[in-house]
PDB file of N, CA and C in Angstrom:
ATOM      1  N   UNK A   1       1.654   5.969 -10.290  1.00  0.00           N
ATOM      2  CA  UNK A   1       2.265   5.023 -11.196  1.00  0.00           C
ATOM      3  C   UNK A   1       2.703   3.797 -10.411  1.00  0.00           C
ATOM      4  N   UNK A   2       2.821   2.864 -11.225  1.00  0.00           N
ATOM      5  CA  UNK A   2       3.196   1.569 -10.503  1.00  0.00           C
ATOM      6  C   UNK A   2       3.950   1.051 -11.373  1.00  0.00           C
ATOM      7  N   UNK A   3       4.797  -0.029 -10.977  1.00  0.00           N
ATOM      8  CA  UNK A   3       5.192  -1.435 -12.250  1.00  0.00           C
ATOM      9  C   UNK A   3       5.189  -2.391 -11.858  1.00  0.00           C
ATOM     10  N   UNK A   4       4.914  -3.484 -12.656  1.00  0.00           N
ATOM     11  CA  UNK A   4       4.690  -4.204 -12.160  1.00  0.00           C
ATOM     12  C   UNK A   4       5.599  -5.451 -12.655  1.00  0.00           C
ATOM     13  N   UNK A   5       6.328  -6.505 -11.748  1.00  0.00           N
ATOM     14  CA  UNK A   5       7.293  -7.003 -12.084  1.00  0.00           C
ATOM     15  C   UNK A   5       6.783  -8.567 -12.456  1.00  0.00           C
ATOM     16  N   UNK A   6       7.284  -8.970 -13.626  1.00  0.00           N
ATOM     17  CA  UNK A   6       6.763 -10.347 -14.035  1.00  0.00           C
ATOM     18  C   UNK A   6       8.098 -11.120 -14.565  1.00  0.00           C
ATOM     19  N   UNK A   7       8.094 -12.651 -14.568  1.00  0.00           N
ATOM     20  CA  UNK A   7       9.339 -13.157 -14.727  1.00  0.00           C
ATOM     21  C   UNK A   7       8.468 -14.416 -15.899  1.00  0.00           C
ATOM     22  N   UNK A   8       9.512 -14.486 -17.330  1.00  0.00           N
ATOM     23  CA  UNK A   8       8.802 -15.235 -18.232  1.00  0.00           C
ATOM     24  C   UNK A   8       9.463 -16.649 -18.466  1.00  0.00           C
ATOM     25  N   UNK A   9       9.438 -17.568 -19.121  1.00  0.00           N
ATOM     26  CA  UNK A   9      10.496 -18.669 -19.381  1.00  0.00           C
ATOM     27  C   UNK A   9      11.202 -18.176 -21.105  1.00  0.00           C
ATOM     28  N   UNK A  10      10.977 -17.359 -21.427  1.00  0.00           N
ATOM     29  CA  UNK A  10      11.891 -16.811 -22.526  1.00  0.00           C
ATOM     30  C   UNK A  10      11.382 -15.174 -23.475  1.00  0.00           C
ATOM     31  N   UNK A  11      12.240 -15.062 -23.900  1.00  0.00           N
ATOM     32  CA  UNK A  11      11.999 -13.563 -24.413  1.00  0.00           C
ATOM     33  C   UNK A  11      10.827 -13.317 -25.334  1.00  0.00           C
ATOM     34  N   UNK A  12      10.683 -14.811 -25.864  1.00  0.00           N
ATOM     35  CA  UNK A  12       9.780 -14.218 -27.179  1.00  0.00           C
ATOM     36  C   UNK A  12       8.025 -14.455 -26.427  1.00  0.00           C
ATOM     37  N   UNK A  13       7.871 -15.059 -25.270  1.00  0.00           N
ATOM     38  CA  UNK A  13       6.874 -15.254 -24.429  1.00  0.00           C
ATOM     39  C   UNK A  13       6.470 -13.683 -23.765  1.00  0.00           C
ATOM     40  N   UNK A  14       7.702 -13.657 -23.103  1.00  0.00           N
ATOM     41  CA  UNK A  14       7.863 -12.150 -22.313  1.00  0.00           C
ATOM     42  C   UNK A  14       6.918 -10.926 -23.629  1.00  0.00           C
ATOM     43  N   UNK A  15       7.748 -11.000 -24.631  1.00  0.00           N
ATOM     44  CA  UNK A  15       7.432 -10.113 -26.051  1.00  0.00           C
ATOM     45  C   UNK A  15       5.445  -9.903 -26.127  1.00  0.00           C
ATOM     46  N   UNK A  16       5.528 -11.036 -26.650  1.00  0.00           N
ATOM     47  CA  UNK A  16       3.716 -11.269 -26.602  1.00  0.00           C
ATOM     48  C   UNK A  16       3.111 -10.948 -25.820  1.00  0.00           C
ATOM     49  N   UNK A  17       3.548 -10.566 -24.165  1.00  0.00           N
ATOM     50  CA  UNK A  17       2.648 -10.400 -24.003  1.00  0.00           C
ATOM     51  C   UNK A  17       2.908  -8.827 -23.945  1.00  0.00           C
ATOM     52  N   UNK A  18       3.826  -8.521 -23.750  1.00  0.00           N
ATOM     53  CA  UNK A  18       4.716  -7.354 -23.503  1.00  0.00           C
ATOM     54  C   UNK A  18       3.515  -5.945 -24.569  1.00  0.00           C
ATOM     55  N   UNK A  19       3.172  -6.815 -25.671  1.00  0.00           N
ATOM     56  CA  UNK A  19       3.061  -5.977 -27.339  1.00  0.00           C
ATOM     57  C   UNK A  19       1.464  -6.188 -26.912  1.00  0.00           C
ATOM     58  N   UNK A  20       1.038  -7.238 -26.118  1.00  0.00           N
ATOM     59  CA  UNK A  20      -0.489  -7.041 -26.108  1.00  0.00           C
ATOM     60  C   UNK A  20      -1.281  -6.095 -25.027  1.00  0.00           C
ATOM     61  N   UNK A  21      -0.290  -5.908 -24.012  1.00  0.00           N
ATOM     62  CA  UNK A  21      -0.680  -4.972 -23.236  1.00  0.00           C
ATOM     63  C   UNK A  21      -0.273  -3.494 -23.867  1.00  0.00           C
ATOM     64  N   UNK A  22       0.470  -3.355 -24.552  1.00  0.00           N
ATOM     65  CA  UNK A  22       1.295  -1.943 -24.812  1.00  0.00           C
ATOM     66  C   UNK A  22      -0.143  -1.470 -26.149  1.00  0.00           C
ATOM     67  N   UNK A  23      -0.454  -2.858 -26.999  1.00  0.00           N
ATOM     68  CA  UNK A  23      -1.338  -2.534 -27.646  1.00  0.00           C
ATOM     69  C   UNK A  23      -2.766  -2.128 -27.171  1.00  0.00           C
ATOM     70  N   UNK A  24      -3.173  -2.117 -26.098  1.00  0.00           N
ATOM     71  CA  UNK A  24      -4.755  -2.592 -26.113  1.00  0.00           C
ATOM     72  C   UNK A  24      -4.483  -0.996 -24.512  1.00  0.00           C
ATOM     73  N   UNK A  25      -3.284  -0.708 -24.627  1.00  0.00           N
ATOM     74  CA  UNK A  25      -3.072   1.096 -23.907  1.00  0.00           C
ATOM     75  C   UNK A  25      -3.282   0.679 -22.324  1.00  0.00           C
ATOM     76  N   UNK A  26      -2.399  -0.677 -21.538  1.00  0.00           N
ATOM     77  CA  UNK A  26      -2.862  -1.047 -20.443  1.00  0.00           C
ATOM     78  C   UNK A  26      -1.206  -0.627 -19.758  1.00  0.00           C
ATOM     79  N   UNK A  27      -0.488  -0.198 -20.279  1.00  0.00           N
ATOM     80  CA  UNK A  27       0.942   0.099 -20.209  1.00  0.00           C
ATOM     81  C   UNK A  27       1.551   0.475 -21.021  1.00  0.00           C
ATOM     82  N   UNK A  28       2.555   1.725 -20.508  1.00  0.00           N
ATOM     83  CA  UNK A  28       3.441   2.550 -21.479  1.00  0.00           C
ATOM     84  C   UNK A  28       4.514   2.458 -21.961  1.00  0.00           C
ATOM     85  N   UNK A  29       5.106   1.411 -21.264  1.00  0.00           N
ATOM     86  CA  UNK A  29       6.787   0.707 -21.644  1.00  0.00           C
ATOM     87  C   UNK A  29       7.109  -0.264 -21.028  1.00  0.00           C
ATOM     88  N   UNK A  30       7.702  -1.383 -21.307  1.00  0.00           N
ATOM     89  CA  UNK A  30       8.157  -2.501 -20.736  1.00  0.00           C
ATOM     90  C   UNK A  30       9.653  -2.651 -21.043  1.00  0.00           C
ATOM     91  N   UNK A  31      10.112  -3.443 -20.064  1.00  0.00           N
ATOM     92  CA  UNK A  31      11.312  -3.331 -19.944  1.00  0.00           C
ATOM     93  C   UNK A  31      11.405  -5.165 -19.858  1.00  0.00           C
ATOM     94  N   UNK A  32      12.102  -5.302 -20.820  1.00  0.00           N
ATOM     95  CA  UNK A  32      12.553  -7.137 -20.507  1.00  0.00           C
ATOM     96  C   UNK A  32      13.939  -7.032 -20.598  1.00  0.00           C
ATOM     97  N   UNK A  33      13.958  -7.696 -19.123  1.00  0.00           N
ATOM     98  CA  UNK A  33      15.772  -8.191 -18.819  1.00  0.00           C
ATOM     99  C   UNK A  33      15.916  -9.507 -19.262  1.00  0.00           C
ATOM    100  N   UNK A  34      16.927  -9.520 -20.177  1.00  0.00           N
ATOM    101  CA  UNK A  34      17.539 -10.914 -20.198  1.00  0.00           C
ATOM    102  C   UNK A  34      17.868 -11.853 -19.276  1.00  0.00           C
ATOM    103  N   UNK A  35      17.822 -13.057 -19.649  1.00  0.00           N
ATOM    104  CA  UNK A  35      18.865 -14.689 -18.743  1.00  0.00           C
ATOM    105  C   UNK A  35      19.126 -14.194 -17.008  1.00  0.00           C
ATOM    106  N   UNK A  36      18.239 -14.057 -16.562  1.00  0.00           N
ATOM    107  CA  UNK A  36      18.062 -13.927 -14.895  1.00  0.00           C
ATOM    108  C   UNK A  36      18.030 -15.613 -14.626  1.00  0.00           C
ATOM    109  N   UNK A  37      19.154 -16.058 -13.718  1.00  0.00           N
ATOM    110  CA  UNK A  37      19.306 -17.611 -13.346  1.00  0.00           C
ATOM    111  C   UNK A  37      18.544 -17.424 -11.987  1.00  0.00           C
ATOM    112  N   UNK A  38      16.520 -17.690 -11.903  1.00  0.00           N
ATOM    113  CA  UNK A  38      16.060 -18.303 -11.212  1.00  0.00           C
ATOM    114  C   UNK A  38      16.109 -19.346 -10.215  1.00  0.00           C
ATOM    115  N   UNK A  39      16.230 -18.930  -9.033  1.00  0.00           N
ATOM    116  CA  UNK A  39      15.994 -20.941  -8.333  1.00  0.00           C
ATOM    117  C   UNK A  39      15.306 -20.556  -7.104  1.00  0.00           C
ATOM    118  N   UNK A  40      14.025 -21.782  -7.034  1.00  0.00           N
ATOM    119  CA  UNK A  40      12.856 -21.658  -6.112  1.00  0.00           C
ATOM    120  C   UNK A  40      12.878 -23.213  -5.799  1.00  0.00           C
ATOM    121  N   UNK A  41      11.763 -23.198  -5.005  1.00  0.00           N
ATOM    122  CA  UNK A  41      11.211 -24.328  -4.466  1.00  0.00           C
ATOM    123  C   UNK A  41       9.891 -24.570  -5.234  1.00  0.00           C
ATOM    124  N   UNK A  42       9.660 -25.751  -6.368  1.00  0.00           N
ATOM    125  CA  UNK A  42       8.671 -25.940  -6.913  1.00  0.00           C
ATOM    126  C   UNK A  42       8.176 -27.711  -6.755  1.00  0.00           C
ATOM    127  N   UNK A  43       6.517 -27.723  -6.177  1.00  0.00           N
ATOM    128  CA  UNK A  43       6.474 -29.067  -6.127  1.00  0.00           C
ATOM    129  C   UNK A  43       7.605 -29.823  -4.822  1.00  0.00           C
ATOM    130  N   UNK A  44       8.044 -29.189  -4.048  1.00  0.00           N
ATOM    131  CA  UNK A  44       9.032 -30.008  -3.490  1.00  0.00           C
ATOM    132  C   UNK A  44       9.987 -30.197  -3.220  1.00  0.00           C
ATOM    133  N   UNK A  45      10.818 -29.670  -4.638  1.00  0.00           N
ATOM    134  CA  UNK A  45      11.762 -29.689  -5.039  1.00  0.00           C
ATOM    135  C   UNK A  45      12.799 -28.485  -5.104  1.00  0.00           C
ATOM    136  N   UNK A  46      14.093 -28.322  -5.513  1.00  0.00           N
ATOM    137  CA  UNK A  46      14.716 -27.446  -5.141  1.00  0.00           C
ATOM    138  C   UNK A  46      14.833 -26.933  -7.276  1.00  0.00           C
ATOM    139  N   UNK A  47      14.594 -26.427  -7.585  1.00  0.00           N
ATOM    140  CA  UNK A  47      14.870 -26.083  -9.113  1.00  0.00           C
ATOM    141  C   UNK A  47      15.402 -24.693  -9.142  1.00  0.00           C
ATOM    142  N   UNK A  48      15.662 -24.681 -10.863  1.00  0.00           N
ATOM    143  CA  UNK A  48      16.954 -23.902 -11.280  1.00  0.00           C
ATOM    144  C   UNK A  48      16.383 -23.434 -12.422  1.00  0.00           C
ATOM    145  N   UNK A  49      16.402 -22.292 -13.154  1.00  0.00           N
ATOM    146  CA  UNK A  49      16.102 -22.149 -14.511  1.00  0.00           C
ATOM    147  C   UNK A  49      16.516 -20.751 -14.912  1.00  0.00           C
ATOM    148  N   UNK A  50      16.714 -20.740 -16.166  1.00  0.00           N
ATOM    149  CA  UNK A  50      16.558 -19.501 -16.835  1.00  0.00           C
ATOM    150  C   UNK A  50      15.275 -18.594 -16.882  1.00  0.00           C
ATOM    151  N   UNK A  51      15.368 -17.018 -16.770  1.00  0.00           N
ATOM    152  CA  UNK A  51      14.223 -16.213 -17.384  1.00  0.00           C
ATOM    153  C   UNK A  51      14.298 -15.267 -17.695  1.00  0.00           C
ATOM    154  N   UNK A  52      13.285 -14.529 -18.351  1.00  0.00           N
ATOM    155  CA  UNK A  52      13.755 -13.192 -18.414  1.00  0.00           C
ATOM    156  C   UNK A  52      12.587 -12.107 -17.452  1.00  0.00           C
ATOM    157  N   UNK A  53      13.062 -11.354 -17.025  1.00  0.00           N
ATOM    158  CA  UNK A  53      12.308 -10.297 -16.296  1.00  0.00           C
ATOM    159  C   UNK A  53      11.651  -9.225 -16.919  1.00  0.00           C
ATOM    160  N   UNK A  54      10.242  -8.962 -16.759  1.00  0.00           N
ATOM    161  CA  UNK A  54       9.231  -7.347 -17.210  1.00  0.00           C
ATOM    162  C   UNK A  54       9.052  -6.946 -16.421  1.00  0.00           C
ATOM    163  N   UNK A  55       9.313  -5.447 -17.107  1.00  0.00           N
ATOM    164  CA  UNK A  55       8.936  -4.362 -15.970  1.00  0.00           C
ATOM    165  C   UNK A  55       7.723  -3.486 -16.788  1.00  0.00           C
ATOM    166  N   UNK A  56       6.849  -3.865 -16.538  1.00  0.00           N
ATOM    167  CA  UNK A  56       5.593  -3.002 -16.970  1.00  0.00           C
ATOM    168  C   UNK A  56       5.431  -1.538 -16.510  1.00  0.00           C
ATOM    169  N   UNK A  57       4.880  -0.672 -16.723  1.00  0.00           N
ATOM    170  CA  UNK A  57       4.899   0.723 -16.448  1.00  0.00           C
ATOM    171  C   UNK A  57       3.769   1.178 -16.866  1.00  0.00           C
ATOM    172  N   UNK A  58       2.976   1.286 -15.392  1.00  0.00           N
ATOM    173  CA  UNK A  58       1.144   1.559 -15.322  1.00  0.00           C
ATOM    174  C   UNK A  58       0.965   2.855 -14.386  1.00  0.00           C
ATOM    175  N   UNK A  59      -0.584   2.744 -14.647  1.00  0.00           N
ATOM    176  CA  UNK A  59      -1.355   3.615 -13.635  1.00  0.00           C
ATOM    177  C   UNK A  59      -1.713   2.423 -12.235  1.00  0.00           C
ATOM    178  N   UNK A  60      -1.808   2.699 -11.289  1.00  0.00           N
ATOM    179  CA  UNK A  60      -2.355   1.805 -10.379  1.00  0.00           C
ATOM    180  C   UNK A  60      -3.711   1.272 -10.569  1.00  0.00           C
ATOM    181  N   UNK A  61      -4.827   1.915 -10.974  1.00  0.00           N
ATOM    182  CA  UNK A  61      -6.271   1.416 -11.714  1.00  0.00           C
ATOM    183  C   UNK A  61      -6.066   0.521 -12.626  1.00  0.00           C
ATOM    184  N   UNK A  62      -4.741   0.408 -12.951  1.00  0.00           N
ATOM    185  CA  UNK A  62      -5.105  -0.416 -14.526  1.00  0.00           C
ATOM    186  C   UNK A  62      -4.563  -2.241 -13.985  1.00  0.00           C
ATOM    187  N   UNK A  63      -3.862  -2.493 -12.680  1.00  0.00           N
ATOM    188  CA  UNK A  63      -3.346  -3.051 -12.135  1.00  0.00           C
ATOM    189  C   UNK A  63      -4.033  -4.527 -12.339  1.00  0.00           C
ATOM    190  N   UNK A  64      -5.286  -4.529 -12.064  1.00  0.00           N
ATOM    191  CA  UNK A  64      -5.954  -5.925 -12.055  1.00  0.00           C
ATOM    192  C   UNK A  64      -6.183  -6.055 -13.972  1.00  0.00           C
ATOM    193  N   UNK A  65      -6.333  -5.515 -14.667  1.00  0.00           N
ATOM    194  CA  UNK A  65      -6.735  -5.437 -16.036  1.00  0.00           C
ATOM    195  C   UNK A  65      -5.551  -6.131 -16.520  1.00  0.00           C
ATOM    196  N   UNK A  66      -4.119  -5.718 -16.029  1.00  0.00           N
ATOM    197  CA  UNK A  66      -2.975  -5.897 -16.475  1.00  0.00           C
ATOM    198  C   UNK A  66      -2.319  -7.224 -16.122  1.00  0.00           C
ATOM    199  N   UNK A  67      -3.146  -7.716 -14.424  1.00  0.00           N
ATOM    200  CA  UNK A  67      -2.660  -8.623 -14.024  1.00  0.00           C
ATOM    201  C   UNK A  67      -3.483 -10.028 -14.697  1.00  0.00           C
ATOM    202  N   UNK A  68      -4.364  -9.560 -14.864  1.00  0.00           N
ATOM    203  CA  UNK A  68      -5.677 -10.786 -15.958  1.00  0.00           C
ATOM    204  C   UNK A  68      -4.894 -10.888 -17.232  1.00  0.00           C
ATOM    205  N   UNK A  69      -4.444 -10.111 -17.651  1.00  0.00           N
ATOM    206  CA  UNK A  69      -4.169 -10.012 -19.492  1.00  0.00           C
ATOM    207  C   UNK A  69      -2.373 -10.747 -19.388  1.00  0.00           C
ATOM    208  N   UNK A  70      -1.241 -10.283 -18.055  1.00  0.00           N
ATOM    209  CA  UNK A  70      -0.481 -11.433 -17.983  1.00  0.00           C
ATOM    210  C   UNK A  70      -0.772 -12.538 -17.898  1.00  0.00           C
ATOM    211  N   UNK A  71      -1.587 -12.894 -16.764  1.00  0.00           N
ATOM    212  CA  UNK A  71      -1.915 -14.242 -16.197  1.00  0.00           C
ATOM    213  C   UNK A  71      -2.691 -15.260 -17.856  1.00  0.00           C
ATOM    214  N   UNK A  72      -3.846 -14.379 -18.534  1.00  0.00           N
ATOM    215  CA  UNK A  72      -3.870 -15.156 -19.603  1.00  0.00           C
ATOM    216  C   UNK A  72      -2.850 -15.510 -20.459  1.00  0.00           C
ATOM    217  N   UNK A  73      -1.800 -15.040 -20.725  1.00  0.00           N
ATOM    218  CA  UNK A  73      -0.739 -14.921 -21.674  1.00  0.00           C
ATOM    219  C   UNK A  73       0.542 -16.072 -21.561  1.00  0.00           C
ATOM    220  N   UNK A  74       0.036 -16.237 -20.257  1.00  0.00           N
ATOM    221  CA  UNK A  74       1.449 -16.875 -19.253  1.00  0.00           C
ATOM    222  C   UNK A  74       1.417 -18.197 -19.215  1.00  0.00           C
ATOM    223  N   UNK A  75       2.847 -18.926 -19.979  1.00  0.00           N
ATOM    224  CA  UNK A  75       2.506 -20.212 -19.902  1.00  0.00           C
ATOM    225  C   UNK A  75       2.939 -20.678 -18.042  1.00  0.00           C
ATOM    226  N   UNK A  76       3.473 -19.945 -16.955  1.00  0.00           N
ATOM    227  CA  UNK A  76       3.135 -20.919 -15.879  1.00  0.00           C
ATOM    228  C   UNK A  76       1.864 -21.176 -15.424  1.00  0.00           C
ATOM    229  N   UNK A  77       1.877 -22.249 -14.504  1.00  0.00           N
ATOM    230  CA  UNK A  77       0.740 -22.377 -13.551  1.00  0.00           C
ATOM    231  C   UNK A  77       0.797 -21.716 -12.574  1.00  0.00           C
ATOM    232  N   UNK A  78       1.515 -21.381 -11.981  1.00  0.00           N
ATOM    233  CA  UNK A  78       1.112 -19.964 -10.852  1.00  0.00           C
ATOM    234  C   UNK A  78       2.635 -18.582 -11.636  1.00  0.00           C
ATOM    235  N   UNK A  79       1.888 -17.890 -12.388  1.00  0.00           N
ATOM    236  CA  UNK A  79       2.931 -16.813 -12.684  1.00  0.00           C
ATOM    237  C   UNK A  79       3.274 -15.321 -11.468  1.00  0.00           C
ATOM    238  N   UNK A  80       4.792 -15.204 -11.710  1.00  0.00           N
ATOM    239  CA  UNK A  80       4.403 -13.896 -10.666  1.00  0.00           C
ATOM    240  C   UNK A  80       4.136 -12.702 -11.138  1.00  0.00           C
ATOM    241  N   UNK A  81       3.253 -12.532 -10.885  1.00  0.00           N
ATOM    242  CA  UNK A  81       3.106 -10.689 -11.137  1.00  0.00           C
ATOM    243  C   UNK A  81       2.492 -10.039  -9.720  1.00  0.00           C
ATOM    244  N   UNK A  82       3.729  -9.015  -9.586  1.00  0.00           N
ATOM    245  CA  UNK A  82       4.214  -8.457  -8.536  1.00  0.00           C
ATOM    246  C   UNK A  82       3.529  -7.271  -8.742  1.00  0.00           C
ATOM    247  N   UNK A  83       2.748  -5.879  -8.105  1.00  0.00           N
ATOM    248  CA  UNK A  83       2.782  -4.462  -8.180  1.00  0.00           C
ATOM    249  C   UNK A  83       3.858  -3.941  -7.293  1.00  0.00           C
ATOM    250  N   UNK A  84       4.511  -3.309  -7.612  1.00  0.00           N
ATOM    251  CA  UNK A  84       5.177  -2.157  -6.928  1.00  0.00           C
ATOM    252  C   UNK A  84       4.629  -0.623  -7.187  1.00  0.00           C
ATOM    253  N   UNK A  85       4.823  -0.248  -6.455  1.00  0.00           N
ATOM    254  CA  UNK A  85       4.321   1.370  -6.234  1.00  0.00           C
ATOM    255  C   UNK A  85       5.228   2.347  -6.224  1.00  0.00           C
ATOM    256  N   UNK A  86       5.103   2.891  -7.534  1.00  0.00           N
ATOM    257  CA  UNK A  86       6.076   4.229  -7.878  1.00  0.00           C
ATOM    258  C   UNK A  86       5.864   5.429  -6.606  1.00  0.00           C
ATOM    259  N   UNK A  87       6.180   5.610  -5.575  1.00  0.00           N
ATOM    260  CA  UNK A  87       5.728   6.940  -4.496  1.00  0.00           C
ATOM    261  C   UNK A  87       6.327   8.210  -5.508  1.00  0.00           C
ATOM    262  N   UNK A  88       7.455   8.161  -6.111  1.00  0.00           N
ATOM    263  CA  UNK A  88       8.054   9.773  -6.580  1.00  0.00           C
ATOM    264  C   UNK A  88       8.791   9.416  -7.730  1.00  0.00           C
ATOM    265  N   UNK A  89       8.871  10.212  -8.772  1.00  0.00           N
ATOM    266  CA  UNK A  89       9.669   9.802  -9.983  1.00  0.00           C
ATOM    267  C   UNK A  89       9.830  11.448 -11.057  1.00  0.00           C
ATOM    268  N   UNK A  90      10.648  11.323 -12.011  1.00  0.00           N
ATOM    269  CA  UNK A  90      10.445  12.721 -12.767  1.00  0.00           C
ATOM    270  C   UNK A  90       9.094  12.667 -13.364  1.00  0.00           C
ATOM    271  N   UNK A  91       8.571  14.085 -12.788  1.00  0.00           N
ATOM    272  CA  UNK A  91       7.397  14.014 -13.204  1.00  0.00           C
ATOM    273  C   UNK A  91       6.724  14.435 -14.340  1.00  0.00           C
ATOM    274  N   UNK A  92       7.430  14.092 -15.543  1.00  0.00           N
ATOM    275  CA  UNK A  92       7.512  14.298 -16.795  1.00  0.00           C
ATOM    276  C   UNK A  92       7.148  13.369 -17.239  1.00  0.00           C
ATOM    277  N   UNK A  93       7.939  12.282 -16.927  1.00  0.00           N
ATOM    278  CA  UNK A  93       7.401  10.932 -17.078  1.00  0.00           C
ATOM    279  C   UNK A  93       6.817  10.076 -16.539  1.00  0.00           C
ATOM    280  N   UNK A  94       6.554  10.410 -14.998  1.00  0.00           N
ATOM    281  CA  UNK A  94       5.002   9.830 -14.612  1.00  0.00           C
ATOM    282  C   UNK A  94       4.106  10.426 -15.251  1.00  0.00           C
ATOM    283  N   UNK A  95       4.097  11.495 -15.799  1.00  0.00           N
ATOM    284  CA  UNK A  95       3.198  12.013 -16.699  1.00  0.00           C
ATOM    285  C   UNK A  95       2.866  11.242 -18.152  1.00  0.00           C
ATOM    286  N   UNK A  96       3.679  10.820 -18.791  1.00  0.00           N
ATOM    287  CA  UNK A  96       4.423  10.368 -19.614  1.00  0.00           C
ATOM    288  C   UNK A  96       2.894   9.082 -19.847  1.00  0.00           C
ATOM    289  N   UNK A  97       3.643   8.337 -18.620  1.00  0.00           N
ATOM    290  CA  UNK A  97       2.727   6.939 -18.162  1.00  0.00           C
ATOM    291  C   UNK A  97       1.355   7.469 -18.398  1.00  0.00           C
ATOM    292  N   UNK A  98       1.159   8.354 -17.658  1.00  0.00           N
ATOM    293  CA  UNK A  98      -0.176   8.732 -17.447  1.00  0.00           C
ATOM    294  C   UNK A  98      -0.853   8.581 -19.030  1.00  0.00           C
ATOM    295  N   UNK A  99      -0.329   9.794 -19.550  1.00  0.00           N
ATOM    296  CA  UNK A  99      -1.215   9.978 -21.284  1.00  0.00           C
ATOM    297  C   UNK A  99      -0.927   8.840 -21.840  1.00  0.00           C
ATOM    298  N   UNK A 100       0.190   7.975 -21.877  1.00  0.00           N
ATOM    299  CA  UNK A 100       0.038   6.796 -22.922  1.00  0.00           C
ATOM    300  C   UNK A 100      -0.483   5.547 -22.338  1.00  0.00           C
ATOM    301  N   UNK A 101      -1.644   5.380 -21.121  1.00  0.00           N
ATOM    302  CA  UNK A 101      -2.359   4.714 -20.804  1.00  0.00           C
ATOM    303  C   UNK A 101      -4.077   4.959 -20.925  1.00  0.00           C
ATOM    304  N   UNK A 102      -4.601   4.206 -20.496  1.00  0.00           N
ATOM    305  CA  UNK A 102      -6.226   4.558 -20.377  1.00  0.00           C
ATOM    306  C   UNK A 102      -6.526   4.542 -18.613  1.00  0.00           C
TER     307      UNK A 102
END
């Protein structure tokens, strides 16, 4: 199992895409955190913003499928989507992941 961490410019962005992966069986639950106060270096510059955070919940195979279907969805120009790698978890519900994916 993996998840994979993505950061949106608002909830109802995060949502869409959240419902198109959950629909089409590329992930078993997402998790969106509210109003995370962002600040990076963009262009140059020092910026500040609001977002909200996903936590996707995959198989590791499904990883590039998942990372294409954010990246289309995503209004930035470079979005992050992060994998992390589940090593150990209850295994009920890495199981869990497992059947409600492809």
């Amino acid at each position: 199992m993996i998840l994979i961490y993505s950061t949106f410019p608002d909830l109802s962005t995060a949502k869409v895409v959240a419902q198109s992966l959950l629909s089409r069986r590329l992930v078993a639950c997402v998790n969106i955190l509210p109003a995370t106060h962002s600040l990076y270096r963009w262009q140059g510059e020092l910026e500040e913003s609001v977002e909200v955070i996903a936590l996707f919940k995959t198989q590791d195979h499904l990883f590039e499928e998942c990372r294409a279907e954010i990246c289309k969805g995503h209004p930035y120009q470079v979005p992050c989507v992060l994998q992390i790698e589940v090593k150990q978890g209850e295994l009920s519900y890495l199981n869990w992941v497992k059947e409600e994916t492809k």
